[in-house]
C-alpha atoms as a PDB file:
ATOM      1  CA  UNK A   1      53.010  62.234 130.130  1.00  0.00           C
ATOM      2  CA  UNK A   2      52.911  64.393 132.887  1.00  0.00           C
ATOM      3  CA  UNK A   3      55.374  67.551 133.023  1.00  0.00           C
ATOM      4  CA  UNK A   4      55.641  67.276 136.804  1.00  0.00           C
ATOM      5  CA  UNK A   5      56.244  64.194 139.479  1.00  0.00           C
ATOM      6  CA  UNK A   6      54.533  64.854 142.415  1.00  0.00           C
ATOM      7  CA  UNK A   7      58.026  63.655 144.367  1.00  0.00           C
ATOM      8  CA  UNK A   8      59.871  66.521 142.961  1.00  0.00           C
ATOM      9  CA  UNK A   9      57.145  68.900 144.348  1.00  0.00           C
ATOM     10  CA  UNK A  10      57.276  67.793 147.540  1.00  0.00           C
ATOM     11  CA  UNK A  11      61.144  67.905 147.976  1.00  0.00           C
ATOM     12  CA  UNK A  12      60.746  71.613 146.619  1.00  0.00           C
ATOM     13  CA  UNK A  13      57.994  72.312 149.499  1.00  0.00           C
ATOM     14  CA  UNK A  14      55.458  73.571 146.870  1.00  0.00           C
ATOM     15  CA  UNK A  15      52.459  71.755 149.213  1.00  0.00           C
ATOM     16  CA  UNK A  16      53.512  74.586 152.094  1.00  0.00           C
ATOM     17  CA  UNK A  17      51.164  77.578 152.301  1.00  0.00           C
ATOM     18  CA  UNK A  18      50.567  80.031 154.258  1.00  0.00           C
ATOM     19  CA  UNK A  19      49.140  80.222 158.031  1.00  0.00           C
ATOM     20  CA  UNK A  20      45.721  79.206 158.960  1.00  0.00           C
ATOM     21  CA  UNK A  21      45.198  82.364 160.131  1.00  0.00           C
ATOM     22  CA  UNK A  22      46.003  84.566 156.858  1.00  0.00           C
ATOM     23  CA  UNK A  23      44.021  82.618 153.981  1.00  0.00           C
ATOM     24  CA  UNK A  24      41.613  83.648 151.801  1.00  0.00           C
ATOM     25  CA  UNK A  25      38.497  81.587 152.081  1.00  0.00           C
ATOM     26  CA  UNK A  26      38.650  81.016 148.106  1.00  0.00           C
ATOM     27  CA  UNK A  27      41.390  79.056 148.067  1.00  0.00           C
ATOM     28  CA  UNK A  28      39.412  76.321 150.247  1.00  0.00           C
ATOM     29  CA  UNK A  29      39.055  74.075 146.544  1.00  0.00           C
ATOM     30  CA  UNK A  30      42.887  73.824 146.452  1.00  0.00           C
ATOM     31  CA  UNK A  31      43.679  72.809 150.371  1.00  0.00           C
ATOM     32  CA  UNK A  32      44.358  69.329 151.521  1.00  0.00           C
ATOM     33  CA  UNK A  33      44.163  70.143 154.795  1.00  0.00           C
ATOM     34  CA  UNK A  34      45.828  71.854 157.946  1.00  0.00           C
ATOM     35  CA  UNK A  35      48.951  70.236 160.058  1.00  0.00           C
ATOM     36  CA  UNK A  36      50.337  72.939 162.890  1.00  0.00           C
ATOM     37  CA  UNK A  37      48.158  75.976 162.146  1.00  0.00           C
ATOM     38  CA  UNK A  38      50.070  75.606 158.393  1.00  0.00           C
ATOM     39  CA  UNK A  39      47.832  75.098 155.192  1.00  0.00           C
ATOM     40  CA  UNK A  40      48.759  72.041 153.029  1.00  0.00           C
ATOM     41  CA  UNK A  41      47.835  73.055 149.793  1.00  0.00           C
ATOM     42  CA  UNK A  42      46.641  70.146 147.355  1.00  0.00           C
ATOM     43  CA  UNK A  43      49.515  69.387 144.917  1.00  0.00           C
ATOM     44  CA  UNK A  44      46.840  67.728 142.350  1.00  0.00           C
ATOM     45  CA  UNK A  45      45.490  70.789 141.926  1.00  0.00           C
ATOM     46  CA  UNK A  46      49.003  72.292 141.610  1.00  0.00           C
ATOM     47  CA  UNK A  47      49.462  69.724 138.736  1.00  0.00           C
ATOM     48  CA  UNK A  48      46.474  70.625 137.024  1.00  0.00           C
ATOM     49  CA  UNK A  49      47.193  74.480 137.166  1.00  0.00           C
ATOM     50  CA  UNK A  50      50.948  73.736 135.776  1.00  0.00           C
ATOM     51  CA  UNK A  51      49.202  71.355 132.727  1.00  0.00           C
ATOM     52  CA  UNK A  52      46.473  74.036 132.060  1.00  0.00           C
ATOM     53  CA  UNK A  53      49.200  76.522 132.354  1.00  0.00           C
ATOM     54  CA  UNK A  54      51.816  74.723 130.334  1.00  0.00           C
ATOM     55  CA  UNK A  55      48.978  74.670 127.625  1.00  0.00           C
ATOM     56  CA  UNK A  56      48.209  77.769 127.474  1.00  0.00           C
ATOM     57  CA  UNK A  57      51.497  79.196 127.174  1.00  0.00           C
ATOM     58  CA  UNK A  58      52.857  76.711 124.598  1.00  0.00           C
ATOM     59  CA  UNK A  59      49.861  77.532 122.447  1.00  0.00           C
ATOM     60  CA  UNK A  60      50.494  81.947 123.441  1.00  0.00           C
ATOM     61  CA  UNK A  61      54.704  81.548 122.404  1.00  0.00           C
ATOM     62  CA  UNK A  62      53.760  79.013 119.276  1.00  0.00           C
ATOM     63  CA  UNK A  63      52.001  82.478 117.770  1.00  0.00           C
ATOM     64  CA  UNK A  64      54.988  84.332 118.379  1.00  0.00           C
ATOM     65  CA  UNK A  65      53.564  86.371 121.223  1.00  0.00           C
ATOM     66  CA  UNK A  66      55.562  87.503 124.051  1.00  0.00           C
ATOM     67  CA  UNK A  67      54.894  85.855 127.263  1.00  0.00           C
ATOM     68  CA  UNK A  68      56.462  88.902 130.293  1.00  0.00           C
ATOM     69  CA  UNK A  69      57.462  87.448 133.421  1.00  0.00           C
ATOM     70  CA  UNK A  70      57.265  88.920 136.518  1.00  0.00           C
ATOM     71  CA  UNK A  71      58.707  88.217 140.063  1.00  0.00           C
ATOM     72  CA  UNK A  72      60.391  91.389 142.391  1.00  0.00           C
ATOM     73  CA  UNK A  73      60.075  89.696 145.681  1.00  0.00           C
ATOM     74  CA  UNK A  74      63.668  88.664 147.223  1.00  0.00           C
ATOM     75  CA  UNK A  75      62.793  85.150 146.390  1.00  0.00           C
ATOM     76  CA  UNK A  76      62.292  85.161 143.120  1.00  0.00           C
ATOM     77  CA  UNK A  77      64.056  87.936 141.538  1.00  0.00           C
ATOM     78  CA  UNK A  78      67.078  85.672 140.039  1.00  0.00           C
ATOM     79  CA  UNK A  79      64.565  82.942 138.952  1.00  0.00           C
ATOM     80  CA  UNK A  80      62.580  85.057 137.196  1.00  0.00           C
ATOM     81  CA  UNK A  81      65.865  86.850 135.476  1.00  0.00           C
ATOM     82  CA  UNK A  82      66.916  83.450 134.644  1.00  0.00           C
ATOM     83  CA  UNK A  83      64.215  81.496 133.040  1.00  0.00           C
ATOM     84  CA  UNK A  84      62.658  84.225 131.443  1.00  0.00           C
ATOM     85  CA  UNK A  85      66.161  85.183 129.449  1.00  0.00           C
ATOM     86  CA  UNK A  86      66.269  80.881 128.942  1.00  0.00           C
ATOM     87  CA  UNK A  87      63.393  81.315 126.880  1.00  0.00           C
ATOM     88  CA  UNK A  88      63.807  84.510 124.704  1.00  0.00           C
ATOM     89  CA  UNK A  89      61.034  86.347 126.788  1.00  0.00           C
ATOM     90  CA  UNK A  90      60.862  89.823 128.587  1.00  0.00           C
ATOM     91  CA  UNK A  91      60.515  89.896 132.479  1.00  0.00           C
ATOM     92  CA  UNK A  92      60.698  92.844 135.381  1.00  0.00           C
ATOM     93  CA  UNK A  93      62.564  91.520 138.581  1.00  0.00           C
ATOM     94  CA  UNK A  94      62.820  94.609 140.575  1.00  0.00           C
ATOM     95  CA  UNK A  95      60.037  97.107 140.527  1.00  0.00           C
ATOM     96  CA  UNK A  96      56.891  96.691 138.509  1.00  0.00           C
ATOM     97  CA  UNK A  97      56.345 101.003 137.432  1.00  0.00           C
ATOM     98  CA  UNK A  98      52.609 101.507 137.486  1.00  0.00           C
ATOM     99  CA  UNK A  99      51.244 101.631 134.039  1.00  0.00           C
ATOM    100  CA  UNK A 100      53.863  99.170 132.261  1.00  0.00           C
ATOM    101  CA  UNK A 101      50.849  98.260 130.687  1.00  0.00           C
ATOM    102  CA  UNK A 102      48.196 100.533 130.608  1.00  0.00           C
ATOM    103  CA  UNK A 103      50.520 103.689 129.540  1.00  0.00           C
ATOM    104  CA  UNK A 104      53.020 101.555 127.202  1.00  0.00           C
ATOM    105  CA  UNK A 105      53.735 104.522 125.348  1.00  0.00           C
ATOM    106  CA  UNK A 106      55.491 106.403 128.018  1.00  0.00           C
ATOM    107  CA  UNK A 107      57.626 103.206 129.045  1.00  0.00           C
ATOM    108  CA  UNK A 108      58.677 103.362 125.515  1.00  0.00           C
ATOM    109  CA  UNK A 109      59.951 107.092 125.771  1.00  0.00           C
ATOM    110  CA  UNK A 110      62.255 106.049 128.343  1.00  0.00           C
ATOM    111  CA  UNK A 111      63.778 103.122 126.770  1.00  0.00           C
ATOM    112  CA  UNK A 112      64.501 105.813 123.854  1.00  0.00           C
ATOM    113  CA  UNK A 113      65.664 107.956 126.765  1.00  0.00           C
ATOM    114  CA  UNK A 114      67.776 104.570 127.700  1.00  0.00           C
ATOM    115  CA  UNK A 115      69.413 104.304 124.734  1.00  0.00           C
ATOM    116  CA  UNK A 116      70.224 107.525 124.234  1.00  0.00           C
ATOM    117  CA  UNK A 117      72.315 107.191 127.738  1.00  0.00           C
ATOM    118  CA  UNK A 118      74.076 104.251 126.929  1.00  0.00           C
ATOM    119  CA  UNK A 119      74.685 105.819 123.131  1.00  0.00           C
ATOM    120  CA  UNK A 120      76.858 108.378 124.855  1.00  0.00           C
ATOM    121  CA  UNK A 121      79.337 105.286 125.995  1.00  0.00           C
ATOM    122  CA  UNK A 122      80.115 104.589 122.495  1.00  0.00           C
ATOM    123  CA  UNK A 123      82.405 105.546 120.268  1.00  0.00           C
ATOM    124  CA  UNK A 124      81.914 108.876 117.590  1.00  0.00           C
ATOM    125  CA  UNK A 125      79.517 107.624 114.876  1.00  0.00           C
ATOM    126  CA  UNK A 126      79.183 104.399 115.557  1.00  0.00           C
ATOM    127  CA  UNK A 127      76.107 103.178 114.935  1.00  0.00           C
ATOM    128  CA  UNK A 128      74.148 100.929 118.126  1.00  0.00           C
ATOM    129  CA  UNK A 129      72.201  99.149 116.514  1.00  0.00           C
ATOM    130  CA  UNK A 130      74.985  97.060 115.475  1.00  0.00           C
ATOM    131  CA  UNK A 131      76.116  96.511 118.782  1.00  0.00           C
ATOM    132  CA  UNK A 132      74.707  94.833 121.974  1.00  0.00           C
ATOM    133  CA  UNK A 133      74.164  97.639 123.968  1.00  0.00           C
ATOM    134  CA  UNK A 134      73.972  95.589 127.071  1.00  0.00           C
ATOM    135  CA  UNK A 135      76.935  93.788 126.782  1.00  0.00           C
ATOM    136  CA  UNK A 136      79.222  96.519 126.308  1.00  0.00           C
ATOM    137  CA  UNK A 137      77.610  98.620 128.862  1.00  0.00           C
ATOM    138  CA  UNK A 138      78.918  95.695 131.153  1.00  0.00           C
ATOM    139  CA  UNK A 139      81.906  96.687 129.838  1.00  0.00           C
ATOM    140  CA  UNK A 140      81.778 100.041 131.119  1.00  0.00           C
ATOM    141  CA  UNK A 141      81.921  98.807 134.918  1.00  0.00           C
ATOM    142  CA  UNK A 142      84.199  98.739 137.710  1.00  0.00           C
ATOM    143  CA  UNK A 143      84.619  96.462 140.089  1.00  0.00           C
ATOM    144  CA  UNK A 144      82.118  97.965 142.495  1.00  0.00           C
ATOM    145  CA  UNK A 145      79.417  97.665 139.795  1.00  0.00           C
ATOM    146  CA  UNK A 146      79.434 101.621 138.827  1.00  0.00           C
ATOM    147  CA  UNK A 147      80.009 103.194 135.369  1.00  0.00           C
ATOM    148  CA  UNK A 148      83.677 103.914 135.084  1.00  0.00           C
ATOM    149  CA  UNK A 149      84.779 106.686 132.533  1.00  0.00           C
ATOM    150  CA  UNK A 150      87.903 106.051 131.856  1.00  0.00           C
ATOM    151  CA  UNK A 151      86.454 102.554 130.367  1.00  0.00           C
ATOM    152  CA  UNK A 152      84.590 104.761 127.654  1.00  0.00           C
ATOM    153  CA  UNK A 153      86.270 105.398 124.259  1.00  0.00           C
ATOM    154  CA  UNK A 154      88.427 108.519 123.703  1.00  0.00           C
ATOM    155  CA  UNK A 155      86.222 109.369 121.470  1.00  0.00           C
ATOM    156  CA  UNK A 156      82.697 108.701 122.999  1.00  0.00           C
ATOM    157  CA  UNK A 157      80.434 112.131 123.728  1.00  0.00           C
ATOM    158  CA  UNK A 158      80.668 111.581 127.279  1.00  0.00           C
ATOM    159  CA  UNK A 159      83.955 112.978 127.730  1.00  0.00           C
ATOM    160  CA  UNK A 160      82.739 115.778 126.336  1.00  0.00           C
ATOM    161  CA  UNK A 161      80.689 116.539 130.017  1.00  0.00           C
ATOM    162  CA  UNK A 162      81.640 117.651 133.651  1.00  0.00           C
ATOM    163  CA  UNK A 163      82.342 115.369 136.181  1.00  0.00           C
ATOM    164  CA  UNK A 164      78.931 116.366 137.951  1.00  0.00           C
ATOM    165  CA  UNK A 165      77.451 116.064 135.079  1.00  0.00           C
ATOM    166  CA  UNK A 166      78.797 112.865 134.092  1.00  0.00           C
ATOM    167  CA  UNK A 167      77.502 111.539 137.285  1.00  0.00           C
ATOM    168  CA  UNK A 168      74.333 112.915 137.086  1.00  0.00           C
ATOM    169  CA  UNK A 169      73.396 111.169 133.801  1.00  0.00           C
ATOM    170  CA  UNK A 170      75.418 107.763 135.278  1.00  0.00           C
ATOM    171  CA  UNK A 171      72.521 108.159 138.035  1.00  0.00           C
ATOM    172  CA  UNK A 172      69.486 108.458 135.229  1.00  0.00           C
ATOM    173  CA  UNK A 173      71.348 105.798 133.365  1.00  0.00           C
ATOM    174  CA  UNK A 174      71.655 103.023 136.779  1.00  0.00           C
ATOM    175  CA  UNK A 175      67.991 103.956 137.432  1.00  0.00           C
ATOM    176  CA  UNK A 176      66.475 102.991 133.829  1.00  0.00           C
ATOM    177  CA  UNK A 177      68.733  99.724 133.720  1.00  0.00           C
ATOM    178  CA  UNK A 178      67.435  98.634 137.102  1.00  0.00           C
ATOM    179  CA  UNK A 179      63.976  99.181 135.969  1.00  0.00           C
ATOM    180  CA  UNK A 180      63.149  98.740 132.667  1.00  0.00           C
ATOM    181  CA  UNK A 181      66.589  96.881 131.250  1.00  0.00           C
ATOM    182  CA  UNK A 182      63.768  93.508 131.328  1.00  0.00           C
ATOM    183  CA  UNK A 183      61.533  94.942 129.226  1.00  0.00           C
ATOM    184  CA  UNK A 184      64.139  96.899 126.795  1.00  0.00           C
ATOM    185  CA  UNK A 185      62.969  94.168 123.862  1.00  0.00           C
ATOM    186  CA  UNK A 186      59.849  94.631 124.063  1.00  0.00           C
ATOM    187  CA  UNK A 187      58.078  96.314 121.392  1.00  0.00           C
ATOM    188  CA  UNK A 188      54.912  95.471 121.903  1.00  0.00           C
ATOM    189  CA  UNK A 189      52.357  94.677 124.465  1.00  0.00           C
ATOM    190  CA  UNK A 190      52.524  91.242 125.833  1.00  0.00           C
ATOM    191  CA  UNK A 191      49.532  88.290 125.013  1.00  0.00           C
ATOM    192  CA  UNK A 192      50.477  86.423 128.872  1.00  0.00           C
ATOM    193  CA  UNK A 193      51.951  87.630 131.445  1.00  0.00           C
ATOM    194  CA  UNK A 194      53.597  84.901 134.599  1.00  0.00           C
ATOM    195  CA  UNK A 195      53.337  86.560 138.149  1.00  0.00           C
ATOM    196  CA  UNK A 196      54.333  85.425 141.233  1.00  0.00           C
ATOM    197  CA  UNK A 197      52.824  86.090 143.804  1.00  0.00           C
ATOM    198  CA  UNK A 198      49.801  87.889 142.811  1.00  0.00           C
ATOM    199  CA  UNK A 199      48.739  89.469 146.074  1.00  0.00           C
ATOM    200  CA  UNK A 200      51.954  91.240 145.941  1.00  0.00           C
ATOM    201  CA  UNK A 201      51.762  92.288 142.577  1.00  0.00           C
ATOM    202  CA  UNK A 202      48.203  93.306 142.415  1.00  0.00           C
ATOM    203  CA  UNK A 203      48.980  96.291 140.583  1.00  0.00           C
ATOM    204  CA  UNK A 204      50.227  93.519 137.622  1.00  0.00           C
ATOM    205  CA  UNK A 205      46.919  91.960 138.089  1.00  0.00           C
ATOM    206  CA  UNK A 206      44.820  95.153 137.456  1.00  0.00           C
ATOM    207  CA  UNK A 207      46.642  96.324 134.356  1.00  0.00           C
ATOM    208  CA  UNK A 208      47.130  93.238 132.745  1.00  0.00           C
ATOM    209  CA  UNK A 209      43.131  92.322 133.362  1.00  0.00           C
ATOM    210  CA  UNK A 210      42.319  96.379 131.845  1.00  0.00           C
ATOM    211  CA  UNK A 211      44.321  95.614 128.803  1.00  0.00           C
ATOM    212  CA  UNK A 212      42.498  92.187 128.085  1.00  0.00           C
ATOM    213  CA  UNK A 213      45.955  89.983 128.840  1.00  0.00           C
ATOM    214  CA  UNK A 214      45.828  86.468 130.263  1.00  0.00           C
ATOM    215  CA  UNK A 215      47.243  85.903 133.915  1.00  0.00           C
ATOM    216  CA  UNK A 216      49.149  82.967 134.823  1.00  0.00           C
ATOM    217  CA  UNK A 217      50.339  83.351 138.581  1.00  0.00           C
ATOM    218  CA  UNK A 218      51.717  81.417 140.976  1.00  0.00           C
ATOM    219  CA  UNK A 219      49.502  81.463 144.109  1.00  0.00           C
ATOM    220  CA  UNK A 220      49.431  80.485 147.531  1.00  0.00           C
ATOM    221  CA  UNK A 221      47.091  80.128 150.273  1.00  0.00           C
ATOM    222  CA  UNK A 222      46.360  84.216 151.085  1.00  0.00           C
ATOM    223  CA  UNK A 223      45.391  85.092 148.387  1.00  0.00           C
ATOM    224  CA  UNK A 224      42.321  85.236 145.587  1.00  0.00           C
ATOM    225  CA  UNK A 225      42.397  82.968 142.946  1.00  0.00           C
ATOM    226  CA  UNK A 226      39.836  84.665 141.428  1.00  0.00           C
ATOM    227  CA  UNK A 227      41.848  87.292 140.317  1.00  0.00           C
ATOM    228  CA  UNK A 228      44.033  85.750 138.133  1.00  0.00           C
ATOM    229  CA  UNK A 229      42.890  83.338 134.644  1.00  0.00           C
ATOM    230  CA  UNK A 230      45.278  80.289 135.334  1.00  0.00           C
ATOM    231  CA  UNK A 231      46.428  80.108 138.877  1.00  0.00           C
ATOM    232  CA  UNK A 232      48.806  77.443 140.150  1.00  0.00           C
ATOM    233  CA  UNK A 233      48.556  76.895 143.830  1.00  0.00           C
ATOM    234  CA  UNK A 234      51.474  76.239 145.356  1.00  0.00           C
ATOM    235  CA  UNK A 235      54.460  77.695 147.904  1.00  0.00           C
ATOM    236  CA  UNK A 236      55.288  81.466 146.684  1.00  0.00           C
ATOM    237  CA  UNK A 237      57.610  82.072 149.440  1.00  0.00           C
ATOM    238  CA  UNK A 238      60.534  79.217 148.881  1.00  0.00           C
ATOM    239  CA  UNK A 239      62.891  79.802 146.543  1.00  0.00           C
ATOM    240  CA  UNK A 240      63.127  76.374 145.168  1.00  0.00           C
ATOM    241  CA  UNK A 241      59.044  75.995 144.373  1.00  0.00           C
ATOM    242  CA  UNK A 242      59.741  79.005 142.385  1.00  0.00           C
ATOM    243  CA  UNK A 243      62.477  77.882 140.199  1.00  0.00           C
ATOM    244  CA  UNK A 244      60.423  74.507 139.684  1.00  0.00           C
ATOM    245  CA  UNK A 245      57.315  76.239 138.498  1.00  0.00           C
ATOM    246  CA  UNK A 246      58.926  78.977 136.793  1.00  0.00           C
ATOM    247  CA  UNK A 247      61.546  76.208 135.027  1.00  0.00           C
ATOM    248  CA  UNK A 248      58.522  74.134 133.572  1.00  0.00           C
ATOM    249  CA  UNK A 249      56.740  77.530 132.511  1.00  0.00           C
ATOM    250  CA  UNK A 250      59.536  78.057 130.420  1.00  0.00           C
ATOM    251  CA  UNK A 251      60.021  75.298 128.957  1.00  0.00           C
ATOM    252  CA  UNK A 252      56.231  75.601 128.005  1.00  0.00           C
ATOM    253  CA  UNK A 253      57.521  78.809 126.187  1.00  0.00           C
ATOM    254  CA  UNK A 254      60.390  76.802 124.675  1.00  0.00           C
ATOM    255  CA  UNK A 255      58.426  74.149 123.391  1.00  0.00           C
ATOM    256  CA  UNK A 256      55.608  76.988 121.504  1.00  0.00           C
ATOM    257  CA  UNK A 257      58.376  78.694 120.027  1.00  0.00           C
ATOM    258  CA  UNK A 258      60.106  75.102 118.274  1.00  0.00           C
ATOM    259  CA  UNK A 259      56.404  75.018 117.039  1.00  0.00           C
ATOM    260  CA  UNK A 260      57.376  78.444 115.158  1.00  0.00           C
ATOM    261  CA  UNK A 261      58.522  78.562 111.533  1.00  0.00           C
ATOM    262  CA  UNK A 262      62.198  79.440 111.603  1.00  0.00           C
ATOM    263  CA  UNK A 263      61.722  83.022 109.068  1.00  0.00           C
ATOM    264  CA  UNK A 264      59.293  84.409 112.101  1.00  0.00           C
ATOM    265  CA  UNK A 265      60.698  83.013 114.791  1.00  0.00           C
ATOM    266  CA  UNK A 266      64.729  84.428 113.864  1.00  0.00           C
ATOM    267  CA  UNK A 267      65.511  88.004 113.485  1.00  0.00           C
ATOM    268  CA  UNK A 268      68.319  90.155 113.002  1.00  0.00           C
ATOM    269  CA  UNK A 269      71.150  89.845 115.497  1.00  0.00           C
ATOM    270  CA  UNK A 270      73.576  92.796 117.171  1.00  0.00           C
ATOM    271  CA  UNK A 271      76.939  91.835 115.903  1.00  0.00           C
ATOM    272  CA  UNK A 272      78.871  91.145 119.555  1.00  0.00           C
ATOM    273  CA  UNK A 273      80.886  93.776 121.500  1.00  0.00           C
ATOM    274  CA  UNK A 274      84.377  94.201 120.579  1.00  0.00           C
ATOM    275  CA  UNK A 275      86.484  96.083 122.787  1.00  0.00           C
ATOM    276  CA  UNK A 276      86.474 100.109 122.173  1.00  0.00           C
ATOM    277  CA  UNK A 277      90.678  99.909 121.437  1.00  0.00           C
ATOM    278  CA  UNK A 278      89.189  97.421 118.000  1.00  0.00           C
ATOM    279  CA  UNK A 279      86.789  99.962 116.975  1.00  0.00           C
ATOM    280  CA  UNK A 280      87.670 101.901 114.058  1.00  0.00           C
ATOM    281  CA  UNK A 281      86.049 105.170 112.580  1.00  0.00           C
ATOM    282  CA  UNK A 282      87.421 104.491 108.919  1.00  0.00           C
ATOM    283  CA  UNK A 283      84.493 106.234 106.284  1.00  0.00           C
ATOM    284  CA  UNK A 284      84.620 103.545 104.301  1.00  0.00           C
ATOM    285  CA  UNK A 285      82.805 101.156 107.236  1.00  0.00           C
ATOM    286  CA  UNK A 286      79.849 103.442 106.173  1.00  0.00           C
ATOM    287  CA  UNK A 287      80.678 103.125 102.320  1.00  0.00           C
ATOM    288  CA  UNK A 288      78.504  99.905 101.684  1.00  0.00           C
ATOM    289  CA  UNK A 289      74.941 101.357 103.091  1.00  0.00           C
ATOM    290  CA  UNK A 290      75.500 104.093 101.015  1.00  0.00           C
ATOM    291  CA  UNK A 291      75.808 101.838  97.881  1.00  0.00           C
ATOM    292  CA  UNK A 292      72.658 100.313  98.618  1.00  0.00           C
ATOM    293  CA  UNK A 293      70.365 103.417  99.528  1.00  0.00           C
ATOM    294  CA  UNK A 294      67.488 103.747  96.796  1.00  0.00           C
ATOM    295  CA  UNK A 295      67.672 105.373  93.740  1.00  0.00           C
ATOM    296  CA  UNK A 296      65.643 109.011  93.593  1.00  0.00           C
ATOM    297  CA  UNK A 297      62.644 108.616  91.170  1.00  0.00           C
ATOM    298  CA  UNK A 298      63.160 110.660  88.235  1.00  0.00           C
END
């Protein structure tokens, strides 16, 4: 059964490519033809690539591997955000920071460097990894979208600083989340990675072919398909060809991960945000993980 009618990629305008004048001569195999100096690109060969594609990433998400997406054009910044968070996976929407990849271990310093921001928002002792860090930091905002002090908890350790320097860390903290809050879950290095737009995110391209990880992209008429492992040729530019493609890539994702048993697939879970007035700093909320720290051999 196929995953894709060909009606529903024409009404999204996934046949339009580029202009005659800007293609890259290897795309010629997936062209149908030319109509007002405007490349028709061959939407059999965009089913294929989405099949191949849907494959491969069922069979990449059924080992419980992480599959990152990545879109930060205008266009496809909230599809990407969306379907990747559909399907459990990590993404980067805004800008790709060069070596992601190929220096992971740095990237990992400043998601400690993250947390230890957004640690200063909570209350005295309380412990985050019980709590979902990004959904009380939403908590923390005004109405314009900026961190708000007088939101934080009397007792949090940022009342403890200067107004400057309150704002100066707010700064370090608004940069991080714009950048890396995608990619905060992800402890490892991915096994696929879903670009669109490949010409625009070459620099994606080159890492993820250093590091050895499979490239699923979707591509349109400028540029090489070579580049990539599994391209899918089709319209990068419209909004709505996006959110098709990327919407049956996920559910590709989806449909591996069913395929996983439920003990690997299922982990432990944040307990969700209360409200900083709830929170209370009784010692006996810490008495039970004393109780059950191990014995000192004798």
């Amino acid at each position: 059964m196929a995953i894709v009618q060909v009606k529903d990629l024409i009404e999204a305008g996934v046949h339009f490519g580029h202009r005659a004048s800007r293609w890259d001569p290897k795309m010629r195999p997936y062209i149908y033809g030319k109509r007002n100096l405007i490349h028709i690109v061959d939407l059999r060969e965009t089913v294929r690539g989405l099949l191949r594609a849907h494959r491969f990433l069922a069979k990449v998400a059924s080992g419980n591997s992480l599959v990152l997406f990545v879109g930060t054009k205008r266009q496809a910044k909230e599809a990407v955000e969306r379907e990747a968070n559909r399907c459990g996976m990590p993404f980067v929407n805004e800008r790709w920071l060069g070596g992601t990849l190929t220096n992971y271990r740095t990237i990992r310093d400043r998601l400690k460097r993250l947390q230890e921001l957004e640690t200063m928002w909570l209350p005295q002792n309380e412990n985050p990894a019980k709590i979902d860090l990004p959904g009380y930091m939403r908590g923390m905002l005004n109405e314009s979208g900026k961190l708000d002090l007088s939101k934080a908890p009397e007792s949090a350790p940022i009342r403890g600083y200067s107004k400057k320097m309150v704002a100066t860390l707010s700064r370090e903290l608004s940069k991080i989340q714009r950048n890396l809050s995608g990619i905060r879950d992800m402890t490892r290095l991915p096994d696929a990675i879903v670009v669109v737009d490949p010409k625009r995110e070459h620099i994606v391209v080159k890492e993820a072919k250093r590091m050895g990880v499979a490239t699923v992209a979707l591509i349109d008429t400028d540029s090489d398909p070579d580049e990539v492992d599994l391209p899918i040729p089709g319209n990068d530019d419209s909004i709505r060809s996006i959110e098709l493609v990327l919407g049956k890539l996920a559910d590709a994702v989806l449909e591996g991960k069913a395929a996983v048993p439920a003990e690997q697939a299922t982990g432990p879970r944040p307990r969700p945000y209360q409200p900083p007035s709830n929170v209370t700093n009784s010692p006996a909320s810490t008495t039970p993980s004393a109780k059950t720290a191990p014995a000192a051999v004798e």
